[in-house]
Protein backbone atom coordinates (compact mmCIF):
# COMPACT_ATOMS: atom_id res chain seq x y z
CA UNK A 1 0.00 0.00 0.00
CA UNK A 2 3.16 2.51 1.24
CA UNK A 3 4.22 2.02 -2.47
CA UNK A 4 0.92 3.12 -3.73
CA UNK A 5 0.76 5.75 -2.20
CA UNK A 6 4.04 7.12 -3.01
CA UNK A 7 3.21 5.88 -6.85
CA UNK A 8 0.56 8.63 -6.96
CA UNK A 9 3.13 11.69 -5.93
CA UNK A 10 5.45 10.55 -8.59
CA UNK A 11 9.26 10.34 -8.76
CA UNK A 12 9.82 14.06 -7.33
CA UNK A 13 8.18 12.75 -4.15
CA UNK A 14 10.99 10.10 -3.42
CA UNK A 15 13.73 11.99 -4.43
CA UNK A 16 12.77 15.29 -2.28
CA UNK A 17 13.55 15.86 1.53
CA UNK A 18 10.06 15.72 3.06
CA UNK A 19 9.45 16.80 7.06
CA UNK A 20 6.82 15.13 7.90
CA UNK A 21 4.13 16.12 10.71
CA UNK A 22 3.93 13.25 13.80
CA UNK A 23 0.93 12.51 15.42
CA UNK A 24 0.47 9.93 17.31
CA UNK A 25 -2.83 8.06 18.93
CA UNK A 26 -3.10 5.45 22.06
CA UNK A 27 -6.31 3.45 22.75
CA UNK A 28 -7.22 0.74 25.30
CA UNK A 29 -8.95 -2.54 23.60
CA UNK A 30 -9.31 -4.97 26.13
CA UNK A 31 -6.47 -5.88 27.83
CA UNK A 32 -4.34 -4.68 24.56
CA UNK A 33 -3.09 -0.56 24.01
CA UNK A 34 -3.32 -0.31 20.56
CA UNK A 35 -0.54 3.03 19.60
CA UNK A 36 -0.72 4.39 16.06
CA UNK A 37 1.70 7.30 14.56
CA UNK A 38 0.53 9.40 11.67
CA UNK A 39 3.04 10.71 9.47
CA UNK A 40 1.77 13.78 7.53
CA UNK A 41 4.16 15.03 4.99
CA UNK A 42 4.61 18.64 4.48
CA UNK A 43 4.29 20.60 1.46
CA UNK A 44 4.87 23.75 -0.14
CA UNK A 45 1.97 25.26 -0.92
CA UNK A 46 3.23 25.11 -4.62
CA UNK A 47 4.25 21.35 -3.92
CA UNK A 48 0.93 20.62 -1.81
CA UNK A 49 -1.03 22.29 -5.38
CA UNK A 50 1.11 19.78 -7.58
CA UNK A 51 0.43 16.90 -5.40
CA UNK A 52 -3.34 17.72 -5.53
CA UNK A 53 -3.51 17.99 -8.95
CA UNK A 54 -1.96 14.91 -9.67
CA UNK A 55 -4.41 12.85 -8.00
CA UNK A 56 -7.17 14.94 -9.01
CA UNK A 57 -6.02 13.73 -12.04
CA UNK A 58 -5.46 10.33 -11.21
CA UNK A 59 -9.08 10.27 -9.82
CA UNK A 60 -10.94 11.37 -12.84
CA UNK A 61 -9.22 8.58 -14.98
CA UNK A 62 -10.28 6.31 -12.65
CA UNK A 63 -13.82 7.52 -12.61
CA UNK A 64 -14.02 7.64 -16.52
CA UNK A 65 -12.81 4.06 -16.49
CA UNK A 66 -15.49 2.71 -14.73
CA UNK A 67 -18.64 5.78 -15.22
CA UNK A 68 -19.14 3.76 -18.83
CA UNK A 69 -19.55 0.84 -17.42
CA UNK A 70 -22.95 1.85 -15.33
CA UNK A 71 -25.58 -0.15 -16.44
């Protein structure tokens, strides 16, 4: 999935040096603490625009692929 995900910020996104925003979340299940840490990366406002676009993008050709095949 991680490789997905970079797959739809392209090649710039693995090359750059991206900070990243932590957040992190503890709950109680049971007898089991369940911790999870968001990572947010942190754009530009130029980069965060590109990024958006792209999978704007990337969304509408998946929509068109499968919008024709409503029956």
């Amino acid at each position: 999935m991680f490789q997905h995900i970079l797959s739809l910020y392209g090649r710039d996104f693995m090359q750059a040096q991206v900070k990243y925003e932590s957040e992190i979340k503890t709950a109680v299940l049971g007898d089991r603490t369940i911790t999870v840490k968001n990572l947010t990366p942190v754009f530009s406002p130029q980069e965060l625009e590109k990024h958006n676009r792209e999978i704007e993008r990337r969304l509408f050709d998946v929509f068109r692929k499968y919008a024709g095949q409503r029956g």
